[in-house]
N, C-alpha and C. Protein backbone atom coordinates (compact mmCIF):
# COMPACT_ATOMS: atom_id res chain seq x y z
N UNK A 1 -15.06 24.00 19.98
CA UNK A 1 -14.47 24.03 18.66
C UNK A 1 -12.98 24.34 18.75
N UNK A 2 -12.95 24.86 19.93
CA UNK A 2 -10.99 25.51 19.72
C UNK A 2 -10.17 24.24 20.02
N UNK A 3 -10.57 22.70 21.01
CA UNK A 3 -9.78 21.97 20.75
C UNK A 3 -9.66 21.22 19.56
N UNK A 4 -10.11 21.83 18.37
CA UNK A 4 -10.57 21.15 17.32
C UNK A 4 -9.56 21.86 15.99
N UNK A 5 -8.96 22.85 16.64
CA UNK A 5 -8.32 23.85 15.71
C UNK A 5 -7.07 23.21 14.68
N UNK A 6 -6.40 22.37 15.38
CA UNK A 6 -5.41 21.27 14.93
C UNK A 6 -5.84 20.21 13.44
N UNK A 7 -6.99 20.01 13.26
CA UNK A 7 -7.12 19.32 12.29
C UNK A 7 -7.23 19.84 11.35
N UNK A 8 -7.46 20.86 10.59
CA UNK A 8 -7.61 21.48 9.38
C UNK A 8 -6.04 21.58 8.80
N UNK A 9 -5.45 22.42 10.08
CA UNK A 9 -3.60 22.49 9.64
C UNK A 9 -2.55 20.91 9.16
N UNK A 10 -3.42 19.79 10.21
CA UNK A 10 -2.58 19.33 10.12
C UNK A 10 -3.07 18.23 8.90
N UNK A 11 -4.31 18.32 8.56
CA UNK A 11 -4.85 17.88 7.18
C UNK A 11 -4.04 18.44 6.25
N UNK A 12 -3.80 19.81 6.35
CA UNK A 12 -3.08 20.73 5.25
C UNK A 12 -1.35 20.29 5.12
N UNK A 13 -1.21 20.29 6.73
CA UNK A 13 0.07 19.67 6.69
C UNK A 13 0.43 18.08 5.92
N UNK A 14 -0.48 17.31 5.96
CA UNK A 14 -0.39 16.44 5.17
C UNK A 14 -0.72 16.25 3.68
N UNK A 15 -1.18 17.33 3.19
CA UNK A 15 -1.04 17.09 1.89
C UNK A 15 0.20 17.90 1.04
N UNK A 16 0.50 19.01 2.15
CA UNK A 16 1.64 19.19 1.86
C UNK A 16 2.76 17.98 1.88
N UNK A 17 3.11 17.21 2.61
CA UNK A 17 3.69 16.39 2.38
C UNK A 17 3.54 15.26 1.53
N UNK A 18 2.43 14.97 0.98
CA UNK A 18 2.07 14.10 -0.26
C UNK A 18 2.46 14.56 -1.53
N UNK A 19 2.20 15.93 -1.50
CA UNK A 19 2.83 16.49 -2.60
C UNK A 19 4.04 16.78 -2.65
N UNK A 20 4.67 16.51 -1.76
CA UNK A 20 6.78 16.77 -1.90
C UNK A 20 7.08 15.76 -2.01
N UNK A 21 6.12 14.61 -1.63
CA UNK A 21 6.44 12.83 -2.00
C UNK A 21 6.38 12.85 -3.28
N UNK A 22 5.42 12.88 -3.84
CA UNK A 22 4.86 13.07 -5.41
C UNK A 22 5.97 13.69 -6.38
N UNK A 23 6.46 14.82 -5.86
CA UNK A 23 7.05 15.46 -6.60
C UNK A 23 8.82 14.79 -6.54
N UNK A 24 8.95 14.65 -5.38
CA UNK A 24 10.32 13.81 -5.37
C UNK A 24 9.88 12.15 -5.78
N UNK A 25 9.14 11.69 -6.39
CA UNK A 25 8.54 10.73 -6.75
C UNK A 25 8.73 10.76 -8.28
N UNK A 26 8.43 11.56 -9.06
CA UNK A 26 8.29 12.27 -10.35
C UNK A 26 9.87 12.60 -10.76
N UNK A 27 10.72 13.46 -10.09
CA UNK A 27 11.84 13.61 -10.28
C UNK A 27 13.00 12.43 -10.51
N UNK A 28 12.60 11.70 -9.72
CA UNK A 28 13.16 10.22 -9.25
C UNK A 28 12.87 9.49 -11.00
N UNK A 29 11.57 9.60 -11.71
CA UNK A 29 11.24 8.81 -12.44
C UNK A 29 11.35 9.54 -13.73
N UNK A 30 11.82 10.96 -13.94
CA UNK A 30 12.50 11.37 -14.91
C UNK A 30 13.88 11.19 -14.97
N UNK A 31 14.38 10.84 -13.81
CA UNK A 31 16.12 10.61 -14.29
C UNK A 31 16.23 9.15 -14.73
N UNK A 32 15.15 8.32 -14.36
CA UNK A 32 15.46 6.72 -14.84
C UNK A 32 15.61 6.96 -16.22
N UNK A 33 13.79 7.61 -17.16
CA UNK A 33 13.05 7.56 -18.13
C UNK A 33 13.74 8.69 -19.07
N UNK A 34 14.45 9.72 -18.61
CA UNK A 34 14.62 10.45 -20.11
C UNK A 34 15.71 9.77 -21.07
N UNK A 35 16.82 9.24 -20.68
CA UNK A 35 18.18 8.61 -21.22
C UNK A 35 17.68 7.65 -22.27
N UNK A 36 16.74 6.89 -22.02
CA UNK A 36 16.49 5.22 -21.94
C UNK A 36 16.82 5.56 -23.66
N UNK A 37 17.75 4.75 -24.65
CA UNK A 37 17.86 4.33 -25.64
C UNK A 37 16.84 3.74 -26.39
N UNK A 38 16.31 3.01 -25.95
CA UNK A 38 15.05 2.19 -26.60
C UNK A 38 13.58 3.03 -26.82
N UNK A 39 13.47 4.60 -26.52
CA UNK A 39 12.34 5.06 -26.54
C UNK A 39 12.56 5.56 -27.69
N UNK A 40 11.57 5.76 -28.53
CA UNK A 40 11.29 6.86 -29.73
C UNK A 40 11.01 7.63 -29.54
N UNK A 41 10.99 9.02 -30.12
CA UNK A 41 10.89 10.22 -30.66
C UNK A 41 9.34 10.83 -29.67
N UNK A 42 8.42 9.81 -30.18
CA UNK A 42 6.76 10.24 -29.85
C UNK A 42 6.84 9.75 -28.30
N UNK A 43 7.68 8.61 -27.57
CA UNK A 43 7.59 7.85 -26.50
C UNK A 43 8.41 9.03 -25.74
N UNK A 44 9.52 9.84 -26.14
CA UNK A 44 10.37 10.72 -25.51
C UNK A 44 9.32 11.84 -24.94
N UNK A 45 8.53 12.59 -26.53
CA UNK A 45 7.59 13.63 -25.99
C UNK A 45 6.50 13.42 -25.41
N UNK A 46 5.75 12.16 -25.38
CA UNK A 46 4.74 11.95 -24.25
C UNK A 46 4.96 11.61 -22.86
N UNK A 47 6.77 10.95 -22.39
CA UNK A 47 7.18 11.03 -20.99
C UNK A 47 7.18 12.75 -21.01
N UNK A 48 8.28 13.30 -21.70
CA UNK A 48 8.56 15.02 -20.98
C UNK A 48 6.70 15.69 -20.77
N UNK A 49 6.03 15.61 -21.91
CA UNK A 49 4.82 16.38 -21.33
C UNK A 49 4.04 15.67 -20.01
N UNK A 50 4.28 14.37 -19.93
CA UNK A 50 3.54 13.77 -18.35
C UNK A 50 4.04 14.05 -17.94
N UNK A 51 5.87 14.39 -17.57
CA UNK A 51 6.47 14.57 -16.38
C UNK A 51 6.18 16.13 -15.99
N UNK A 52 6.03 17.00 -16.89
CA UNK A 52 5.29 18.21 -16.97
C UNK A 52 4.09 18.47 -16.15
N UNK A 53 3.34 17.79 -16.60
CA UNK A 53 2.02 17.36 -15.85
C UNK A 53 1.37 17.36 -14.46
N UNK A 54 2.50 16.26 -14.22
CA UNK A 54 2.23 15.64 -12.93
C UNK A 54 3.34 15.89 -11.75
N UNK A 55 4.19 17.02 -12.52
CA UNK A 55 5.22 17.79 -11.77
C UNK A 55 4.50 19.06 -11.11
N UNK A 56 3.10 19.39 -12.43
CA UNK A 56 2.38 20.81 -11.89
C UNK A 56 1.29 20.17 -10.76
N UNK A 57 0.59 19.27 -11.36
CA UNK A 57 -0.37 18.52 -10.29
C UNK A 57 0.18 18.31 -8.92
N UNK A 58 1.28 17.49 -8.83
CA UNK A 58 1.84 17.18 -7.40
C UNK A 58 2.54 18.59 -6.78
N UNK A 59 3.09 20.10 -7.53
CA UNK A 59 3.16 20.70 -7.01
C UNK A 59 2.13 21.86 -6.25
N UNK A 60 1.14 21.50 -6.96
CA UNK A 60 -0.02 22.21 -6.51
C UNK A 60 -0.47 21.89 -5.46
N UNK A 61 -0.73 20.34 -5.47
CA UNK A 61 -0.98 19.26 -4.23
C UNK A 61 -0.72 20.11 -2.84
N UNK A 62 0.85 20.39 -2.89
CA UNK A 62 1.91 20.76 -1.95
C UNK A 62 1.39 22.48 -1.75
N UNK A 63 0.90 23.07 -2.82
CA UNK A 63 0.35 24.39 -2.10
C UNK A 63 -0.68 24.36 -1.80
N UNK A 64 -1.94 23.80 -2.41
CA UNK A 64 -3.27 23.28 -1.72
C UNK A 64 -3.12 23.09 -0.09
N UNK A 65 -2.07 22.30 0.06
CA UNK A 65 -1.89 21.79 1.02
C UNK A 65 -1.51 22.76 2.27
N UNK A 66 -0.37 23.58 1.92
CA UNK A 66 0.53 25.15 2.61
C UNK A 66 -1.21 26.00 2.91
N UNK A 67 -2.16 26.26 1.02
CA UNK A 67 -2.93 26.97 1.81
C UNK A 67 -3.85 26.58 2.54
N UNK A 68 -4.45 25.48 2.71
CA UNK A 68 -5.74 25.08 3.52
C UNK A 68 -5.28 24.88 4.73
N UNK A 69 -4.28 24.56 5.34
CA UNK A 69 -3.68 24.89 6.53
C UNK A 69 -3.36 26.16 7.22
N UNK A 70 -3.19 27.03 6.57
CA UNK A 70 -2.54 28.23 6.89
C UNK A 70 -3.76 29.33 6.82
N UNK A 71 -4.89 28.72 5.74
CA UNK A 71 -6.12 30.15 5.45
C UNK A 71 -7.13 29.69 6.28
N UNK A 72 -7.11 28.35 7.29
CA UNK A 72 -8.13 28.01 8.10
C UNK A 72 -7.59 28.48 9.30
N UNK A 73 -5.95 29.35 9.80
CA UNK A 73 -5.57 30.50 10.55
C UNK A 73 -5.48 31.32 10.67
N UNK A 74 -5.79 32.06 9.74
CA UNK A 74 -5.16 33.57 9.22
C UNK A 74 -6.37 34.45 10.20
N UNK A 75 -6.17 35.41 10.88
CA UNK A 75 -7.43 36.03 11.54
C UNK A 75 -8.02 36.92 10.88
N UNK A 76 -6.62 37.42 9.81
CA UNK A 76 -7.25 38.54 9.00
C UNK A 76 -8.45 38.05 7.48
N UNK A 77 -8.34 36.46 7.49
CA UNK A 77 -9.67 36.23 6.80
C UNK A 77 -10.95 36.43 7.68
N UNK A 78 -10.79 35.83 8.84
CA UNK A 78 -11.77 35.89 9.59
C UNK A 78 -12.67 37.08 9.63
N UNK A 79 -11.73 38.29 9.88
CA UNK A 79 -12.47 39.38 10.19
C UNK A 79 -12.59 40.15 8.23
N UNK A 80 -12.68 39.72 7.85
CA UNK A 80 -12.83 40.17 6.57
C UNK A 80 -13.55 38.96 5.52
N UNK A 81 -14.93 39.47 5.04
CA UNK A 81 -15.88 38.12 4.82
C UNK A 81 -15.18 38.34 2.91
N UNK A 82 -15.16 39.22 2.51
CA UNK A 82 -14.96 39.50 1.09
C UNK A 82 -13.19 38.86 0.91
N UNK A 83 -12.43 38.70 1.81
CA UNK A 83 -11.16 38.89 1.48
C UNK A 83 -11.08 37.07 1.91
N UNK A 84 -12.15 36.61 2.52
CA UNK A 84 -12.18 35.11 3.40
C UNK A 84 -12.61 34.55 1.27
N UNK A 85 -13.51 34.97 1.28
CA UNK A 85 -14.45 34.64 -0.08
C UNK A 85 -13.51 34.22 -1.02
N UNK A 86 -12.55 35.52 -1.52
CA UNK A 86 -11.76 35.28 -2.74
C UNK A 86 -10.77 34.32 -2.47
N UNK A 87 -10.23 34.42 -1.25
CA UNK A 87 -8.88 33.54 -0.95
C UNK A 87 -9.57 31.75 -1.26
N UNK A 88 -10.66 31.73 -0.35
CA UNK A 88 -10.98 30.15 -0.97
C UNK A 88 -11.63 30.28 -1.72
N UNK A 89 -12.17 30.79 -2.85
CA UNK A 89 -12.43 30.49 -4.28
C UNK A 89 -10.99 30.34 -5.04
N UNK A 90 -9.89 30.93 -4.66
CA UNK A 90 -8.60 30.82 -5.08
C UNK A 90 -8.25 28.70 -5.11
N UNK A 91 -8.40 28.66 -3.63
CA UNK A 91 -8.29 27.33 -3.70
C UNK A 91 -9.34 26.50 -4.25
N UNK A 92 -10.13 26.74 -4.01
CA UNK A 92 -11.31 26.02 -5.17
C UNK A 92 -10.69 25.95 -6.19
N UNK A 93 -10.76 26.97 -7.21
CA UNK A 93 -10.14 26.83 -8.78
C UNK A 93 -8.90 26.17 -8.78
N UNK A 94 -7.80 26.67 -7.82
CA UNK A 94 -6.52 25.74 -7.86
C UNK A 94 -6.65 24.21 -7.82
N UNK A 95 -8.19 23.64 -7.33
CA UNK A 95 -8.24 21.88 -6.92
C UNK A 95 -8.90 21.91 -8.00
N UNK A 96 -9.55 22.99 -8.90
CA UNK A 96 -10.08 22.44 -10.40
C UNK A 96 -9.28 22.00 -11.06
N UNK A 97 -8.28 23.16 -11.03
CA UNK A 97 -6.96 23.21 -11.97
C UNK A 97 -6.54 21.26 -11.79
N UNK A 98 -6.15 21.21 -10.72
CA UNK A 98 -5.76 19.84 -10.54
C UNK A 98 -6.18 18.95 -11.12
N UNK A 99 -7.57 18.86 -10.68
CA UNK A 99 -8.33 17.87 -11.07
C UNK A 99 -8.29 17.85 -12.70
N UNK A 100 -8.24 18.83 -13.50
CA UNK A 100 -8.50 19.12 -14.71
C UNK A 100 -6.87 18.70 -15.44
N UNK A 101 -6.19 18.88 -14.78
CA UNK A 101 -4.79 18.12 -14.75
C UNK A 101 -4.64 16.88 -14.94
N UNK A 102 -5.23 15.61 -13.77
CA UNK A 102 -5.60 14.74 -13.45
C UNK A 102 -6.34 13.83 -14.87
N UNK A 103 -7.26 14.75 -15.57
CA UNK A 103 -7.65 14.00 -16.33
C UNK A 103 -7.26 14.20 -17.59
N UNK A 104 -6.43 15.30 -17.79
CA UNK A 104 -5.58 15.41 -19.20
C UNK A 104 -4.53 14.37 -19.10
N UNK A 105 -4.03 14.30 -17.87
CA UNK A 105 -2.71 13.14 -18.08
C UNK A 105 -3.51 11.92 -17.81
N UNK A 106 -4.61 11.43 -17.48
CA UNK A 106 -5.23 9.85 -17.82
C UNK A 106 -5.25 10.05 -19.25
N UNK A 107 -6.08 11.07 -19.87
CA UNK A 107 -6.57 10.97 -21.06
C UNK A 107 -5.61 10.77 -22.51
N UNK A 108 -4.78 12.02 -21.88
CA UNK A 108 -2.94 11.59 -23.09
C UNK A 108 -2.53 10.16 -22.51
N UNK A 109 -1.99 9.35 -21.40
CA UNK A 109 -1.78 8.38 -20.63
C UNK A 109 -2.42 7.05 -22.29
N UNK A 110 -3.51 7.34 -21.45
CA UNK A 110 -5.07 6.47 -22.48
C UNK A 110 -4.56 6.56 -24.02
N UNK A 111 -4.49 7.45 -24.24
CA UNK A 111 -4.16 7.89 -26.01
C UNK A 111 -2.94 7.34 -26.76
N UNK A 112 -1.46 8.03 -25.68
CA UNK A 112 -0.63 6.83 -25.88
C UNK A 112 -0.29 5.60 -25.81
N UNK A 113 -1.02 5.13 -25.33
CA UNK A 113 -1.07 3.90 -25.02
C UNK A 113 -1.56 3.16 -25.82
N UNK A 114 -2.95 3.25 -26.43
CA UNK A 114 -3.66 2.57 -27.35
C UNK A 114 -2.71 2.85 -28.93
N UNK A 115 -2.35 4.20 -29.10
CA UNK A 115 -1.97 4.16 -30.14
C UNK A 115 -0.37 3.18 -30.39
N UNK A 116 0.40 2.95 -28.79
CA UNK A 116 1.66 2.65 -29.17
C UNK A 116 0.99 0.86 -29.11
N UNK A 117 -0.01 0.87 -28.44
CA UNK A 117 -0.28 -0.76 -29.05
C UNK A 117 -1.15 -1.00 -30.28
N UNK A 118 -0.97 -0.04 -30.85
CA UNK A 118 -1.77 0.03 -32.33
C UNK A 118 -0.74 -0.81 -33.35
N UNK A 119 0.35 0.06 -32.52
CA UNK A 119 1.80 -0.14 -33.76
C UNK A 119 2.46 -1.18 -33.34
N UNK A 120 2.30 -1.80 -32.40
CA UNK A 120 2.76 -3.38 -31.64
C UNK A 120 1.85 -4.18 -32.51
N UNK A 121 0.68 -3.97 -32.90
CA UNK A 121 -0.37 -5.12 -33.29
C UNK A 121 0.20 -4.92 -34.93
N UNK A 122 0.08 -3.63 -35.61
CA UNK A 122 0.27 -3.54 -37.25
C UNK A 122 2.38 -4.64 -37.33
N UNK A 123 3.20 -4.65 -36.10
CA UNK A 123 4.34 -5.01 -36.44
C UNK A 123 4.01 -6.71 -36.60
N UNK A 124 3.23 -6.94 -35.27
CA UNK A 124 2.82 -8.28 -34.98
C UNK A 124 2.04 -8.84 -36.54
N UNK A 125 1.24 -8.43 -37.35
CA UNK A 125 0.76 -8.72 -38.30
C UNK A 125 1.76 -8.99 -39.13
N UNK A 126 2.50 -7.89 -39.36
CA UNK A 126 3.79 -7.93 -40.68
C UNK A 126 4.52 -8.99 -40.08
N UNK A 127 5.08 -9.55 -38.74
CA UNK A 127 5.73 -10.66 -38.55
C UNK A 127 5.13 -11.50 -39.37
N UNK A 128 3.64 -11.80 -38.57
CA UNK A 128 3.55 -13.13 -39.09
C UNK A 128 3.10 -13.55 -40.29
N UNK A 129 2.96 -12.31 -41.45
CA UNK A 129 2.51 -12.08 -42.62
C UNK A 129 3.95 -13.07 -43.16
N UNK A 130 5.31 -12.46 -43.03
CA UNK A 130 6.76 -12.94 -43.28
C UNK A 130 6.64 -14.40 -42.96
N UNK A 131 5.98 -14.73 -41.87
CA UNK A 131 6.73 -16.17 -41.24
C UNK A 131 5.62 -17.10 -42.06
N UNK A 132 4.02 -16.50 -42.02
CA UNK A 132 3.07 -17.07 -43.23
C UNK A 132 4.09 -17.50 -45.13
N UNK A 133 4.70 -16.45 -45.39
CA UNK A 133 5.32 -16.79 -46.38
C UNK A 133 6.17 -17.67 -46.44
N UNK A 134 7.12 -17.47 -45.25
CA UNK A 134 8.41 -18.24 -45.47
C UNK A 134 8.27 -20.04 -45.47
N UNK A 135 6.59 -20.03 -44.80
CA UNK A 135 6.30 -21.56 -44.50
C UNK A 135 5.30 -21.95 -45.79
N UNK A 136 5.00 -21.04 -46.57
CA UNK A 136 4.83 -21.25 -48.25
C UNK A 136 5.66 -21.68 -48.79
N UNK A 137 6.60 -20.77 -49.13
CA UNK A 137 7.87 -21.25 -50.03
C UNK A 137 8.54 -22.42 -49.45
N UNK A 138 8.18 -23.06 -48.18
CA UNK A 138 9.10 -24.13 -47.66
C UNK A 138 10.62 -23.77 -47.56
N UNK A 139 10.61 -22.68 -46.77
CA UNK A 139 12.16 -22.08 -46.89
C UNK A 139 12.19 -21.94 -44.96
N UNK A 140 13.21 -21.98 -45.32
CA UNK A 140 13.45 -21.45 -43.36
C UNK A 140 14.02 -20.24 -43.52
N UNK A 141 14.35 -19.29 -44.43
CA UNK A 141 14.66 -17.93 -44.96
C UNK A 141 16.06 -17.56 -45.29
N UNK A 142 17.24 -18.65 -45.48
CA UNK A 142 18.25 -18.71 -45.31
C UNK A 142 18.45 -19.10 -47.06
N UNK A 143 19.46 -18.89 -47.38
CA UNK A 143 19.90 -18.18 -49.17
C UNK A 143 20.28 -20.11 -49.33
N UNK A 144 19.93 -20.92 -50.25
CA UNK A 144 20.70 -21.96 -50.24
C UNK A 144 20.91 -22.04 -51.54
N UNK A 145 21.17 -20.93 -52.15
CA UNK A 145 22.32 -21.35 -53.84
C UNK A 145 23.35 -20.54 -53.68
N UNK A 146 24.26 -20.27 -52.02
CA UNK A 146 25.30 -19.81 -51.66
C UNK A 146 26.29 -20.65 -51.95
C-alpha cells in the first residue's frame, strides 16, 4: 500500500487545480459580461448572482481538493479515530455544499432562461401582431398625406 501513497494527493492535487482553472475561468467571464450595454436590469442580477455561485463552487472545488490531499497525510488523523471522523465529514458536507450549489445555479440558469424566452416569444407576437395590421390596411407604415 505505501507505493500507493501518491494517488490520493495527487488526485487532490488535481482538483485543486481544476478549481483555480474554474475560478480564473469565471473571473475571465465576469470582466467580458458585467459592462455589456445590451443587458437589462434582471439579465445584470442573474449574471452577478451566477458569477457568485460558481465563484463559491469552483472555489470550494480548489479546497476539496488542498483537503483530500493533505487529510489522506496528516498522521495526526491517523492516530486519532474521532478527530479522522469529523475532519472527513467536514469534507463530505463541503461536496454537499457543492453539489447543492451545482444545482441552484442549473436551476436559476433553467429559470432565466425560460423566462427571458418568454419575453422574446410575447415581443415576437406583438411584431407580428403590427406587421398582421400593417398588411390589412395595405400600408407599408410610412405617413403618405405628408
Amino acid at each position: 500500500m505505501a507505493e500507493n501513497r501518491w494517488i490520493v494527493p495527487a488526485a487532490g492535487g488535481l482538483l485543486f487545480l481544476i478549481g483555480l482553472a474554474l475560478v480564473s475561468a469565471h473571473l475571465q467571464m465576469r470582466k467580458r459580461t458585467q459592462h455589456k450595454p445590451e443587458l437589462d436590469d434582471a439579465a445584470r442580477a442573474h449574471l452577478t448572482a451566477r458569477f457568485r455561485r460558481r465563484l463559491q463552487t469552483s472555489g470550494l472545488i480548489a479546497v476539496l481538493g488542498v483537503l483530500i490531499g493533505v487529510g489522506d497525510q496528516l498522521p495526526i488523523l491517523r492516530r486519532n479515530p474521532g478527530l479522522f471522523g469529523v475532519y472527513w465529514l467536514a469534507v463530505l458536507l463541503l461536496t454537499f455544499w457543492v453539489m447543492l450549489l451545482g444545482v441552484a445555479d442549473y436551476l436559476a440558469t433553467r429559470t432565466h432562461g425560460s423566462v427571458a424566452l418568454a419575453r422574446l416569444r410575447r415581443k415576437q407576437e406583438e411584431l407580428e401582431r403590427e406587421v398582421a395590421e400593417i398588411k390589412r390596411r395595405g400600408s407599408n407604415g410610412r405617413d403618405t398625406h405628408g
